[in-house]
C-alpha atoms as a PDB file:
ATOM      1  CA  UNK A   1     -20.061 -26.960 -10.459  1.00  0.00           C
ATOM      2  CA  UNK A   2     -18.189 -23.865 -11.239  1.00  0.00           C
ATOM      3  CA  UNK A   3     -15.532 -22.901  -8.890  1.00  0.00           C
ATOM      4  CA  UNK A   4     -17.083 -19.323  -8.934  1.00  0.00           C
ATOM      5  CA  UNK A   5     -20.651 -19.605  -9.430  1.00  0.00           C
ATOM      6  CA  UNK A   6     -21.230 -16.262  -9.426  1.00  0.00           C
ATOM      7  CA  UNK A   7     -18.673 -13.663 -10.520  1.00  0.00           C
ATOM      8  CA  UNK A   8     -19.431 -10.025 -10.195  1.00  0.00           C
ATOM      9  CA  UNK A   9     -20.668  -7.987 -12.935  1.00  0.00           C
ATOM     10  CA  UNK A  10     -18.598  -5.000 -13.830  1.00  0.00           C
ATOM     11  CA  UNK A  11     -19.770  -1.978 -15.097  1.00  0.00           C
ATOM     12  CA  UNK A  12     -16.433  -0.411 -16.555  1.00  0.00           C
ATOM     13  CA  UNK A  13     -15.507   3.206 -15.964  1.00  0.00           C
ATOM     14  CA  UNK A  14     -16.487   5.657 -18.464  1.00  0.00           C
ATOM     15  CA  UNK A  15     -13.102   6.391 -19.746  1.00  0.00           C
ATOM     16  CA  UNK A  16     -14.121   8.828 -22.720  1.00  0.00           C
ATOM     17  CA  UNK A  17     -16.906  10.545 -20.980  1.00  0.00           C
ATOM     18  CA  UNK A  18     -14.903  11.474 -17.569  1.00  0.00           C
ATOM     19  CA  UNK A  19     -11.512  12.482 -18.846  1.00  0.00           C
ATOM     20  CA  UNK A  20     -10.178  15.006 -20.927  1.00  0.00           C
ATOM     21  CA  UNK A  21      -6.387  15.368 -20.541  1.00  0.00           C
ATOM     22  CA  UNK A  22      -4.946  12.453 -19.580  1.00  0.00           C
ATOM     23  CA  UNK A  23      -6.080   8.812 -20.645  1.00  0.00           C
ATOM     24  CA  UNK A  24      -6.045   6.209 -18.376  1.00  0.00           C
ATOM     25  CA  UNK A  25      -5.442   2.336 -19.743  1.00  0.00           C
ATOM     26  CA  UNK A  26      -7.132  -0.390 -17.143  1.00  0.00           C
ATOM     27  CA  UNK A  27      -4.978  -3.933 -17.335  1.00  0.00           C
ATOM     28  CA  UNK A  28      -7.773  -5.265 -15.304  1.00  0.00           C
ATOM     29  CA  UNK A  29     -11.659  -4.153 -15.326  1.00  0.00           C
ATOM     30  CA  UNK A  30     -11.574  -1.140 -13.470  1.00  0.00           C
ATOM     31  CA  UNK A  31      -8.128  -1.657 -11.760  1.00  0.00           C
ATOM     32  CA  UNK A  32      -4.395  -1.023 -12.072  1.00  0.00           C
ATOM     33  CA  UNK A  33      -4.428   1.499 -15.044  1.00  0.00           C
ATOM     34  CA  UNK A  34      -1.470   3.132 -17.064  1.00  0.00           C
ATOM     35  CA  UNK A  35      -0.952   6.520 -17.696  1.00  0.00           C
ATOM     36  CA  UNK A  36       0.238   7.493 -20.820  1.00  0.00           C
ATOM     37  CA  UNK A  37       1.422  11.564 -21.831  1.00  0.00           C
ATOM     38  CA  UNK A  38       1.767  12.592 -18.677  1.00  0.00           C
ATOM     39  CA  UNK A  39       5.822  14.546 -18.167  1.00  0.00           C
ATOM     40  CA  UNK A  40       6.028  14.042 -14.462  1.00  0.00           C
ATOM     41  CA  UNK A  41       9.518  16.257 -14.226  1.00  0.00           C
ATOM     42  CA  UNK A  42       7.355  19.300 -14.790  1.00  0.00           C
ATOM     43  CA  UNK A  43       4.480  20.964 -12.940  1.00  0.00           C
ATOM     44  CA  UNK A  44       1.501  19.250 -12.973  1.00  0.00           C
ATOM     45  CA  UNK A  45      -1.588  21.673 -13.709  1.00  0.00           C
ATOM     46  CA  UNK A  46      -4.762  21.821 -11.978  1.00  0.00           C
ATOM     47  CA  UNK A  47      -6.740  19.779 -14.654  1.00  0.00           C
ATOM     48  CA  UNK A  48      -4.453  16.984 -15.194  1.00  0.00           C
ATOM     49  CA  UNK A  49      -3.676  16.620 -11.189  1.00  0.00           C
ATOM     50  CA  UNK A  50      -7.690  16.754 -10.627  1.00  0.00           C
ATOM     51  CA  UNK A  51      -7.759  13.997 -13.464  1.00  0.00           C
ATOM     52  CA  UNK A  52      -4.777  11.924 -11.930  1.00  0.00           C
ATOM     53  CA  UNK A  53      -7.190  11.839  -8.398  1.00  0.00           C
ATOM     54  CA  UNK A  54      -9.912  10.781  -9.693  1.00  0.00           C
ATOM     55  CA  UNK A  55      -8.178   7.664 -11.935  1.00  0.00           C
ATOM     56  CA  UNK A  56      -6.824   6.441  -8.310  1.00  0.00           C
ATOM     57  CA  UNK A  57     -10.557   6.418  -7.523  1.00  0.00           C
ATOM     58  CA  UNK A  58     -11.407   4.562 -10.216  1.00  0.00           C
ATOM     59  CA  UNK A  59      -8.239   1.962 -10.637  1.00  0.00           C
ATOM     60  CA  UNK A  60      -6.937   2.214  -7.561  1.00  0.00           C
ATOM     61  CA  UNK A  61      -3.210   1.997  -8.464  1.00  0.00           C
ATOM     62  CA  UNK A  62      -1.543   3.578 -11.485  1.00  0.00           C
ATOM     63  CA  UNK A  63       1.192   3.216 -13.661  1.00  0.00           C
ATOM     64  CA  UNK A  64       3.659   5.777 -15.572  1.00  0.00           C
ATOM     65  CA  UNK A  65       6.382   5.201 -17.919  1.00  0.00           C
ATOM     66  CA  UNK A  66       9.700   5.095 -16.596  1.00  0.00           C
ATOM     67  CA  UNK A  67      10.970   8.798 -16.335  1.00  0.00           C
ATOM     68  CA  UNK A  68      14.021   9.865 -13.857  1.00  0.00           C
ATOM     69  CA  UNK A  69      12.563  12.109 -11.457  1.00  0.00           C
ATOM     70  CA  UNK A  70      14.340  13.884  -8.773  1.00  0.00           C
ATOM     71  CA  UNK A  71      13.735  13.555  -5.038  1.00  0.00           C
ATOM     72  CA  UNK A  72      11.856  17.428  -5.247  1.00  0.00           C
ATOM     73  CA  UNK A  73       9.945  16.104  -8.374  1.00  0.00           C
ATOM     74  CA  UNK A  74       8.986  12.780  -6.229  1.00  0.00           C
ATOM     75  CA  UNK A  75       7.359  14.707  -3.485  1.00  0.00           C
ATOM     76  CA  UNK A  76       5.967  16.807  -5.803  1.00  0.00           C
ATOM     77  CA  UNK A  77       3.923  13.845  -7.714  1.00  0.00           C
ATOM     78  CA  UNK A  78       2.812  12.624  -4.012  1.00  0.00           C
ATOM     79  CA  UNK A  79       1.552  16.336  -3.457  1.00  0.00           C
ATOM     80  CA  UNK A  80      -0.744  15.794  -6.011  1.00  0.00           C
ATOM     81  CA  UNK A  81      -2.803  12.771  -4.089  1.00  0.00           C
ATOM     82  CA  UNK A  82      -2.524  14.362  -0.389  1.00  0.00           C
ATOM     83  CA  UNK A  83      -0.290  15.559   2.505  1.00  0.00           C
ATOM     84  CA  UNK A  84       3.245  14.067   2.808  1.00  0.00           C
ATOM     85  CA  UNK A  85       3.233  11.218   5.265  1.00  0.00           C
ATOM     86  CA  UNK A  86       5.694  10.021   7.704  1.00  0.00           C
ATOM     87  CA  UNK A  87       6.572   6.899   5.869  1.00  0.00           C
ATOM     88  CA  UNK A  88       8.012   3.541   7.606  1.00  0.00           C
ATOM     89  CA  UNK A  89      11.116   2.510   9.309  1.00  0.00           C
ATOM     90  CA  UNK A  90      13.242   2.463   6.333  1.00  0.00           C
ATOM     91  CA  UNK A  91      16.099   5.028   5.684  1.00  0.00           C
ATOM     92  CA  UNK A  92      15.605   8.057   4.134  1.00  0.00           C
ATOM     93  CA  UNK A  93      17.485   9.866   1.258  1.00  0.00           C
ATOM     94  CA  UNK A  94      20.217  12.318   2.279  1.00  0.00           C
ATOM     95  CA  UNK A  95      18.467  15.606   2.414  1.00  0.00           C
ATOM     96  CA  UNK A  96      15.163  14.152   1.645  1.00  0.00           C
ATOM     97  CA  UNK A  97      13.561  12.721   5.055  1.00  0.00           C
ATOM     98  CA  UNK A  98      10.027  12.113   3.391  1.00  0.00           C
ATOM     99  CA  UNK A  99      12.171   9.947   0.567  1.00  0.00           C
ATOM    100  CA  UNK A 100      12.289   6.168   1.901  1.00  0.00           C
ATOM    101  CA  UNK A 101      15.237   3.992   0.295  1.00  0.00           C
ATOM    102  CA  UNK A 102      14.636   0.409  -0.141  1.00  0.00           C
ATOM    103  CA  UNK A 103      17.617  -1.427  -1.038  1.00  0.00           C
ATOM    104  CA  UNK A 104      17.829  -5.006  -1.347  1.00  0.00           C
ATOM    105  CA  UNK A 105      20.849  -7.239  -2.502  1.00  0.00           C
ATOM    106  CA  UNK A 106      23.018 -10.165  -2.237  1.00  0.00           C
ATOM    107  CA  UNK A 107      24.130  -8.544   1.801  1.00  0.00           C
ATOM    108  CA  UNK A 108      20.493  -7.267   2.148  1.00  0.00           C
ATOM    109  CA  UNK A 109      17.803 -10.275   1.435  1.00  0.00           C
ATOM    110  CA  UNK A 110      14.781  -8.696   0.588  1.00  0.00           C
ATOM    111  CA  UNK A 111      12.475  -9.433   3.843  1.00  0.00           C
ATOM    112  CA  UNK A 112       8.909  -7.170   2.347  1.00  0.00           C
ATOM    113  CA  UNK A 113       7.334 -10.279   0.262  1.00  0.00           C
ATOM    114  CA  UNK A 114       4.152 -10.574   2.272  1.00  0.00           C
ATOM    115  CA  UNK A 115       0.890  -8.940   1.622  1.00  0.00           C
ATOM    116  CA  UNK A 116      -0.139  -6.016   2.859  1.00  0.00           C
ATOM    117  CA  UNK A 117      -1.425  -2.856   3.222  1.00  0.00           C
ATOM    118  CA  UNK A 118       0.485  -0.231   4.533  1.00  0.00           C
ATOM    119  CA  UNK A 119       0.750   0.663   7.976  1.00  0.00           C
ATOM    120  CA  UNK A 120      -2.304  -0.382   9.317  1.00  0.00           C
ATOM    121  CA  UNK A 121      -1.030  -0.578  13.062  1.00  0.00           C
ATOM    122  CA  UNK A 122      -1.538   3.536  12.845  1.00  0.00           C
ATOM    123  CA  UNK A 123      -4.671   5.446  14.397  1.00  0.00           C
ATOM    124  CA  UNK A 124      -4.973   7.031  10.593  1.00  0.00           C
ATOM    125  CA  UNK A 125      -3.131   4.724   8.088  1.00  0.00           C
ATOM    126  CA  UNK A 126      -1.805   6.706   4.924  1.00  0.00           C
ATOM    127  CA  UNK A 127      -4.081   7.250   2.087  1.00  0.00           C
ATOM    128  CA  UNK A 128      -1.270   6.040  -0.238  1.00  0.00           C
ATOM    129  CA  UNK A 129       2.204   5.744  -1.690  1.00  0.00           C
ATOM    130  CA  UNK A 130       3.955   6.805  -5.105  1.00  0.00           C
ATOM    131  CA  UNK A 131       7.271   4.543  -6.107  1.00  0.00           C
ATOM    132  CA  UNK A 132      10.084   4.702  -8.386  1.00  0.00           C
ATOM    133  CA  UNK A 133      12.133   1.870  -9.015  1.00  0.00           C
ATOM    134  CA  UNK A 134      15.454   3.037  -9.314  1.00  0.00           C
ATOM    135  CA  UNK A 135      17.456  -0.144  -9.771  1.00  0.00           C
ATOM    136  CA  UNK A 136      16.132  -3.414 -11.139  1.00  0.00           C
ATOM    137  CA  UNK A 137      17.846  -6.721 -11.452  1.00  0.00           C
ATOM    138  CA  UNK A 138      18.105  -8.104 -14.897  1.00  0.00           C
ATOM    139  CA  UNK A 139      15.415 -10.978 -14.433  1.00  0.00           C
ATOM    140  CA  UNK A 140      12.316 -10.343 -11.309  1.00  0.00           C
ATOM    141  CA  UNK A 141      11.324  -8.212  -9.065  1.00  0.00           C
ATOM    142  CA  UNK A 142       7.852  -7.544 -10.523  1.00  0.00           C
ATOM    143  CA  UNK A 143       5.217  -6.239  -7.987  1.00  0.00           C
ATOM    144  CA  UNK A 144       1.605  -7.650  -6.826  1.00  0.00           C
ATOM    145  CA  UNK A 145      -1.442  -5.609  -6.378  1.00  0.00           C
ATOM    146  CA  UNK A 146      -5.004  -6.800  -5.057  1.00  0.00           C
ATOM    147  CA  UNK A 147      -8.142  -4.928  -5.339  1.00  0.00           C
ATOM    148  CA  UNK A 148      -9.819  -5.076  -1.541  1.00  0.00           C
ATOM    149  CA  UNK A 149     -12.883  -3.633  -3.378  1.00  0.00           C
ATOM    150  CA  UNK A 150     -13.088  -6.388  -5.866  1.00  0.00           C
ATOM    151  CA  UNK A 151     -12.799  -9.045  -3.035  1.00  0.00           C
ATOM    152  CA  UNK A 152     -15.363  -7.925  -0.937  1.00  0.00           C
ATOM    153  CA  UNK A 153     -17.964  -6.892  -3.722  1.00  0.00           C
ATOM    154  CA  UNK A 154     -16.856 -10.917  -5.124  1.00  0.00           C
ATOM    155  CA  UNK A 155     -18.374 -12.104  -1.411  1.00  0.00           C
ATOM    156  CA  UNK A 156     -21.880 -13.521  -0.788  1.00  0.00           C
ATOM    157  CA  UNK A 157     -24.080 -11.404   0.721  1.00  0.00           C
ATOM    158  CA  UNK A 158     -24.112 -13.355   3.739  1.00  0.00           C
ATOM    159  CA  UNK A 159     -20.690 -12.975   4.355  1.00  0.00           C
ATOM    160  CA  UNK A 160     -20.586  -9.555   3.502  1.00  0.00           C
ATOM    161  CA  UNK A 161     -22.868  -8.778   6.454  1.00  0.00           C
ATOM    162  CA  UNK A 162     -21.809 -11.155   8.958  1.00  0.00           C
ATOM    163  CA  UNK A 163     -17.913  -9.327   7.846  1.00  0.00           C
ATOM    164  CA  UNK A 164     -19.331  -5.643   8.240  1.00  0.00           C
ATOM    165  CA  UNK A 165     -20.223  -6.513  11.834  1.00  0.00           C
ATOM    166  CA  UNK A 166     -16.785  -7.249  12.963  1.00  0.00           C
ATOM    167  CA  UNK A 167     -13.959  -5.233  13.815  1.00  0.00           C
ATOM    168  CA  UNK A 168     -10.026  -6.352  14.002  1.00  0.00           C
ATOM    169  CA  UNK A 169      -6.448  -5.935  15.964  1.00  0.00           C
ATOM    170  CA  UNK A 170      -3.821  -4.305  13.683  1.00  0.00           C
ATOM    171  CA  UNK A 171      -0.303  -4.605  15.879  1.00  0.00           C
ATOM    172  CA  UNK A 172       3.414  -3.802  13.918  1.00  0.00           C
ATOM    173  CA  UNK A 173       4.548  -5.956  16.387  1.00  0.00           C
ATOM    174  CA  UNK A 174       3.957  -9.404  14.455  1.00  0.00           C
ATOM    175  CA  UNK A 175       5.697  -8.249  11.537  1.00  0.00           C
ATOM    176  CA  UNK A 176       8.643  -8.318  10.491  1.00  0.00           C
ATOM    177  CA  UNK A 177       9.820  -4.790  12.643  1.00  0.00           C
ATOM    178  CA  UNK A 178       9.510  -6.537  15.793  1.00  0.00           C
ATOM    179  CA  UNK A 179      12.133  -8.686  14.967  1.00  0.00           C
ATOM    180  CA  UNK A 180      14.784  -5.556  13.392  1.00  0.00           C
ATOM    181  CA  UNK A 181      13.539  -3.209  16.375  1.00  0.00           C
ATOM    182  CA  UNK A 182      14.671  -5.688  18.938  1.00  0.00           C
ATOM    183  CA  UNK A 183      17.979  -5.688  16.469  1.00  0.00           C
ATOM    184  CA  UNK A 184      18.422  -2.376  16.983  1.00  0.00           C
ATOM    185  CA  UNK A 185      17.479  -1.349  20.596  1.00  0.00           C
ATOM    186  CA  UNK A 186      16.648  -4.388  22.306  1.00  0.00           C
ATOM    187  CA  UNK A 187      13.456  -5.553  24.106  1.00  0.00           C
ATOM    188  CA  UNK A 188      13.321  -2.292  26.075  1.00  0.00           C
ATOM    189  CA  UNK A 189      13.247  -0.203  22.295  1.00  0.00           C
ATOM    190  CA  UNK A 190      10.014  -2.983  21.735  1.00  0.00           C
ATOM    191  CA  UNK A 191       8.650  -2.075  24.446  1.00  0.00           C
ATOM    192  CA  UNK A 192       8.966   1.665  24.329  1.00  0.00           C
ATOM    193  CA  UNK A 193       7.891   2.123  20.251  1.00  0.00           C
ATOM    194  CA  UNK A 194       4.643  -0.391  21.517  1.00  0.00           C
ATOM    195  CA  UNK A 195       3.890   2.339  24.288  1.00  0.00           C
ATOM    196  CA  UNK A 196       4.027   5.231  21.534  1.00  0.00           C
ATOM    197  CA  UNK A 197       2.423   2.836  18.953  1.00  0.00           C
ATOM    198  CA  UNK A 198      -0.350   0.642  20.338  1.00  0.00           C
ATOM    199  CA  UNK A 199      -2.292  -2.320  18.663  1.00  0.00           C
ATOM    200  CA  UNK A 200      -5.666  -0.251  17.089  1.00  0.00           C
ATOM    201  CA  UNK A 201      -8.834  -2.154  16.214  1.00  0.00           C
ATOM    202  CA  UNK A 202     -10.589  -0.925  12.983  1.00  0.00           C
ATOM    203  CA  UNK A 203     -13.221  -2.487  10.950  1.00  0.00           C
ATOM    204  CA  UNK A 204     -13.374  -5.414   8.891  1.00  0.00           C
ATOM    205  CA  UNK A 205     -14.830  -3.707   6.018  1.00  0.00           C
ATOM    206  CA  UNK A 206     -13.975  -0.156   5.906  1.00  0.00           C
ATOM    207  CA  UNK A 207     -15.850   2.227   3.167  1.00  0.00           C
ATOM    208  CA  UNK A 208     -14.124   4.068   1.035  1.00  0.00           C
ATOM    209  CA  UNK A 209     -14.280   8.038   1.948  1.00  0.00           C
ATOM    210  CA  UNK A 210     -14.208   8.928  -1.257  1.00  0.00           C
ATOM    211  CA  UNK A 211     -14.918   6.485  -3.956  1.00  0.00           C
ATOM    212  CA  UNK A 212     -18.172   5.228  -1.506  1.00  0.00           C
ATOM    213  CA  UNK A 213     -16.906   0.913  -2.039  1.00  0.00           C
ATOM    214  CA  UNK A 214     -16.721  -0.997   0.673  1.00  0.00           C
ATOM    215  CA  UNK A 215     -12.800  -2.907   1.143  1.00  0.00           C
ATOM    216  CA  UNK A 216     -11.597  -5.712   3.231  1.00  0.00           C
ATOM    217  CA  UNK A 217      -9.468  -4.202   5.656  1.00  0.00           C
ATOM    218  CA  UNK A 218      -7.138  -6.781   6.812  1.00  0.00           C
ATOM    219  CA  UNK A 219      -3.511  -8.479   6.010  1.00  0.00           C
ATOM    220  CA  UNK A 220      -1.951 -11.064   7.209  1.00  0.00           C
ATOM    221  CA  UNK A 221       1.465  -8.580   8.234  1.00  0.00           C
ATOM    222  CA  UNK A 222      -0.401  -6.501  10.573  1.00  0.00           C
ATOM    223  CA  UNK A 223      -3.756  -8.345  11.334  1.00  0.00           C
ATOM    224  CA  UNK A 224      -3.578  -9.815  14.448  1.00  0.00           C
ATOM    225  CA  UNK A 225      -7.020 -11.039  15.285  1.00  0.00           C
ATOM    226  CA  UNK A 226     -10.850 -10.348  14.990  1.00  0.00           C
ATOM    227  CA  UNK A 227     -11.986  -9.006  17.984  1.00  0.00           C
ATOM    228  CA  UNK A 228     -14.609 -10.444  20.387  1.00  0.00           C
ATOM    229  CA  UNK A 229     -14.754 -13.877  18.374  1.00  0.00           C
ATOM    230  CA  UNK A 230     -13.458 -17.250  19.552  1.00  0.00           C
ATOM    231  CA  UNK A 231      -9.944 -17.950  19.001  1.00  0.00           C
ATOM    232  CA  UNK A 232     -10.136 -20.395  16.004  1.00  0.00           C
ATOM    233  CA  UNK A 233     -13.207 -18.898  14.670  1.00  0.00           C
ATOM    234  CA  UNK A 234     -11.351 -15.446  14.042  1.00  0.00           C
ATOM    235  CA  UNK A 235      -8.060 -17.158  13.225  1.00  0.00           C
ATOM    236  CA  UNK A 236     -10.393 -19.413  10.414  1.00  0.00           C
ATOM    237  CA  UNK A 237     -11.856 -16.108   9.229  1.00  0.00           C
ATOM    238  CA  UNK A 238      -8.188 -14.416   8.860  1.00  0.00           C
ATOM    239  CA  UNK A 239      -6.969 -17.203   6.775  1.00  0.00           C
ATOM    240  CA  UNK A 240      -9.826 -17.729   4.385  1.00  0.00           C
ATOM    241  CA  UNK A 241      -9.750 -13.463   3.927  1.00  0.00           C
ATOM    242  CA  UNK A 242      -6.009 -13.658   3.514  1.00  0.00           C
ATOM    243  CA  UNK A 243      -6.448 -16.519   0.387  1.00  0.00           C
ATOM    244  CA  UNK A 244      -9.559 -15.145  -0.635  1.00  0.00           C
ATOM    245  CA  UNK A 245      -8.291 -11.357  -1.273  1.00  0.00           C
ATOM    246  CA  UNK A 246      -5.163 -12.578  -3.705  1.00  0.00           C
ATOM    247  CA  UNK A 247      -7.143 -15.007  -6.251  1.00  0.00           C
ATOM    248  CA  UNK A 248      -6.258 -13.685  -9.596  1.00  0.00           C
ATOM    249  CA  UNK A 249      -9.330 -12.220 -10.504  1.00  0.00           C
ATOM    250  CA  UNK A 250      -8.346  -9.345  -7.824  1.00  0.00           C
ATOM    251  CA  UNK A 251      -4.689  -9.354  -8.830  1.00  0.00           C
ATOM    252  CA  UNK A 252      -2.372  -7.553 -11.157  1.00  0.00           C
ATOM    253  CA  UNK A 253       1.102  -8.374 -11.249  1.00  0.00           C
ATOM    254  CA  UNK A 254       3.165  -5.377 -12.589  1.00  0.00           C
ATOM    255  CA  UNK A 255       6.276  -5.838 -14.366  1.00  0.00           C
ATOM    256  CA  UNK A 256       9.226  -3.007 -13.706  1.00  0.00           C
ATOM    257  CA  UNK A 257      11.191  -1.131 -16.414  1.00  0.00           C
ATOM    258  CA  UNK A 258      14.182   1.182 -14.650  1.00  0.00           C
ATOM    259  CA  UNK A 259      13.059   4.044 -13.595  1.00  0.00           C
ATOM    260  CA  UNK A 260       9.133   2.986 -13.819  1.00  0.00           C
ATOM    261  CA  UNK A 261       6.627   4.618 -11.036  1.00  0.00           C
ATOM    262  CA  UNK A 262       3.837   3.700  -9.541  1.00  0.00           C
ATOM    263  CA  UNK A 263       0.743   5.395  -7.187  1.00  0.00           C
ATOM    264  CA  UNK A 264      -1.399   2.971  -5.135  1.00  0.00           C
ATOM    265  CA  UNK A 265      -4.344   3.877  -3.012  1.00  0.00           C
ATOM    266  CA  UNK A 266      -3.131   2.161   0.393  1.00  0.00           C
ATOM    267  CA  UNK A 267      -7.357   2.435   1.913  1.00  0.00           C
ATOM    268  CA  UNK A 268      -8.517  -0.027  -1.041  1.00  0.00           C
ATOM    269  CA  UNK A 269      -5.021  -2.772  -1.927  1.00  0.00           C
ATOM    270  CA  UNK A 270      -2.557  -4.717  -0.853  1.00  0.00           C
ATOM    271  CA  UNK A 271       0.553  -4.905  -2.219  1.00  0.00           C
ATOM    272  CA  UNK A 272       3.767  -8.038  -2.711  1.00  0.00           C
ATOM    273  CA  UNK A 273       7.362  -7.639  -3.677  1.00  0.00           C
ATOM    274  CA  UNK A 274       8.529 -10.425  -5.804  1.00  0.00           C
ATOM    275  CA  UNK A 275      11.359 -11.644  -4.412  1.00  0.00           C
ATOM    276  CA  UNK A 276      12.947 -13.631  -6.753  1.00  0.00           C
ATOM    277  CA  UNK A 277      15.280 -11.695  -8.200  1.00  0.00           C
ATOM    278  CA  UNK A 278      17.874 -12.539  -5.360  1.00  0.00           C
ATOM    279  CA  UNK A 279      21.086 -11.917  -4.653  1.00  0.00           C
ATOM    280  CA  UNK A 280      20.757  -9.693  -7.237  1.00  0.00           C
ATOM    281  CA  UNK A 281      20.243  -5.361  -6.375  1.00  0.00           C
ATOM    282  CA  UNK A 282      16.942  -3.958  -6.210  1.00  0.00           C
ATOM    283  CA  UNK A 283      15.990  -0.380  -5.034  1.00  0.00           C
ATOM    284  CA  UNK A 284      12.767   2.020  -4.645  1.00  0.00           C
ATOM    285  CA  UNK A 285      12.907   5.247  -3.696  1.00  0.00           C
ATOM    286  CA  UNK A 286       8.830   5.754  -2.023  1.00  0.00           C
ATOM    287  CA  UNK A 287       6.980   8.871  -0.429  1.00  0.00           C
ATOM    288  CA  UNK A 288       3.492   8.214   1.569  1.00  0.00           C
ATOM    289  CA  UNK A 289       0.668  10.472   1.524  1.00  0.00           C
ATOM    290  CA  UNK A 290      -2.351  11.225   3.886  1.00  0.00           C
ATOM    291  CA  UNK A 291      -5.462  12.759   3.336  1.00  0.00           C
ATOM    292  CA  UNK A 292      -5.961  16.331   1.871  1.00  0.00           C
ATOM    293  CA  UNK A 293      -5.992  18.877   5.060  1.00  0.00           C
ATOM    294  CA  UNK A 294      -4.028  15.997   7.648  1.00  0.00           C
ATOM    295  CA  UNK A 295      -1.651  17.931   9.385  1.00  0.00           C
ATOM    296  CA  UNK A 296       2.124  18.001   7.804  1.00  0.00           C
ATOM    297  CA  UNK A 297       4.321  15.611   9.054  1.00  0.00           C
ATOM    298  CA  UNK A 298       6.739  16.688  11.462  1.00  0.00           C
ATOM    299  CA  UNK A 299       8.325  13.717  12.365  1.00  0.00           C
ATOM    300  CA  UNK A 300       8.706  10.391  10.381  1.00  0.00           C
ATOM    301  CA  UNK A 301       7.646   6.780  11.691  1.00  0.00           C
ATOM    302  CA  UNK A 302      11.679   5.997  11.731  1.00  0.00           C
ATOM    303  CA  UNK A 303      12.874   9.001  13.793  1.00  0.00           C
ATOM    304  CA  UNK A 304       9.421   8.204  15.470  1.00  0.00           C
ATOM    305  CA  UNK A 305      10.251   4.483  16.402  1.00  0.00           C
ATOM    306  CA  UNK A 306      13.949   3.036  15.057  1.00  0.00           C
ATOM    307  CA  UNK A 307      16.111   6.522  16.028  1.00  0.00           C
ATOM    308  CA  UNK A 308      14.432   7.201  19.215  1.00  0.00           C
ATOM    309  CA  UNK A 309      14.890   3.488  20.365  1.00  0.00           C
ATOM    310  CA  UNK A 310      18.239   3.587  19.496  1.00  0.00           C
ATOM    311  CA  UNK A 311      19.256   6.524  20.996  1.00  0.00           C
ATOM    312  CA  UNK A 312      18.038   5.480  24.707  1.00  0.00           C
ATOM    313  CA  UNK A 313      19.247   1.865  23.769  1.00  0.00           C
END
């Protein structure tokens, strides 16, 4: 018997018929496309960024050729997919608080190879995230992405249903940031970021706002259980979801050049950092987006969580 006895049938995107100016390359049916003629270190107009939205729709994460772009020109590209979001805990570029720097070398293990989306633990999660890898070691460092639609639509319909009826407990506090909070500011810092930032509970399968597919929304970095199901029935559930999501029919593994960027739709992936490239240096610079007409950010998860912690530490 096959091990997938019946693999979903893929209707791919009408590439010629819906685009005009820029022409998007899918590594995968219908997912993780590059973008090819596209000078990101000058304005973007109106066609091209309405044409760059809709090919996240459709692929879900996209790729450019490596081009230097400036921290102004960095924001700018994450203007085009929605409102600048606060980011996570890392630090910020001098100047730039909406810039996140993630460095990792031989002092500095990198600590982010898990999957995930990003920052589920919030009431509204960002829509997405746009990265430039600045630095690359000469060997590794590539980058995972999973398709959340894929995995779901791959489901029986059994499972899909029984999975649409459930909702979930997303908590930062089993991650990793527990651990570097309580580094930081101690238990008291835990306990005061937990009172600003509660565990939510969202649903299993969220739809799409936009593109209308349904996604598995959960991770095993900031899922902490399904709600109102026995123990070891939800924990069973978790783990088959977390396997199930990264089998390689849902997966593209990217492979950096310097200077290389790339735009994920956080509501319908997951995302890996390679880690193998230690001790050697690695860094992205990264700016998070919300939805179109979210309120500006005024504050960013770090000064939020890691600076205010500190400060009363």
């Amino acid at each position: 018997m096959p091990a997938h006895p019946n693999p979903i049938r893929i209707e791919p995107v009408d590439i010629a018929g819906r685009y005009r100016h820029i022409r998007p390359q899918p590594q995968q049916p219908n997912f993780a496309a590059r973008i090819e003629g596209v000078d990101l270190t000058q304005p973007i107009g109106p066609e091209v960024r309405r044409e760059l939205q809709q090919a996240l729709l459709d692929f879900e994460v996209l790729f450019f050729p490596p081009q230097p772009l400036t921290p102004e020109q960095h924001v700018a590209l994450a203007a085009v997919f929605g409102e600048l979001a606060p980011g996570a805990f890392f630090p910020r570029k001098d100047g730039h608080p909406f810039v996140e720097v993630i460095e990792f070398d031989e002092k500095r293990p990198p600590e982010i190879n898990i999957w995930h989306s990003d920052l589920t633990w919030l009431p509204q999660p960002p829509n997405g995230t746009v990265i430039q890898i600045t630095e690359l070691p000469a060997q590794g460092g590539n980058t995972a992405w999973a398709s959340l639609s894929k995995a779901f639509a791959a489901l029986s319909p059994g499972l899909q249903a029984y999975l649409e009826g459930l909702t979930a407990t997303h908590t930062w506090e089993i991650s990793g940031w527990r651990q570097a909070l309580e580094k930081y500011a101690g238990l008291q810092g835990v306990a005061d970021a937990l009172r600003k930032y509660p565990p939510v509970s969202r649903p299993v399968v969220q739809v799409h706002p936009e593109s209308g597919r349904k996604v598995l929304f959960v991770n095993e970095n900031f899922t902490r259980h399904i709600d109102g199901v026995h123990f070891r029935e939800g924990r069973g559930l978790l783990e088959f979801l977390r396997e199930w999501i990264v089998q390689p029919e849902f997966v593209y593994q990217h492979k950096w050049a310097p200077h290389g960027i790339a735009v994920w739709d956080n509501r319908s992936t997951q995302h890996y950092a390679l880690t193998d490239y230690w001790p050697h240096r690695r860094v992205t610079q990264r700016v998070t987006f919300n939805a179109f007409g979210t309120a500006p950010a005024t504050q960013t998860t770090r000064a939020a969580v890691v600076d205010e912690a500190t400060a009363t530490a």
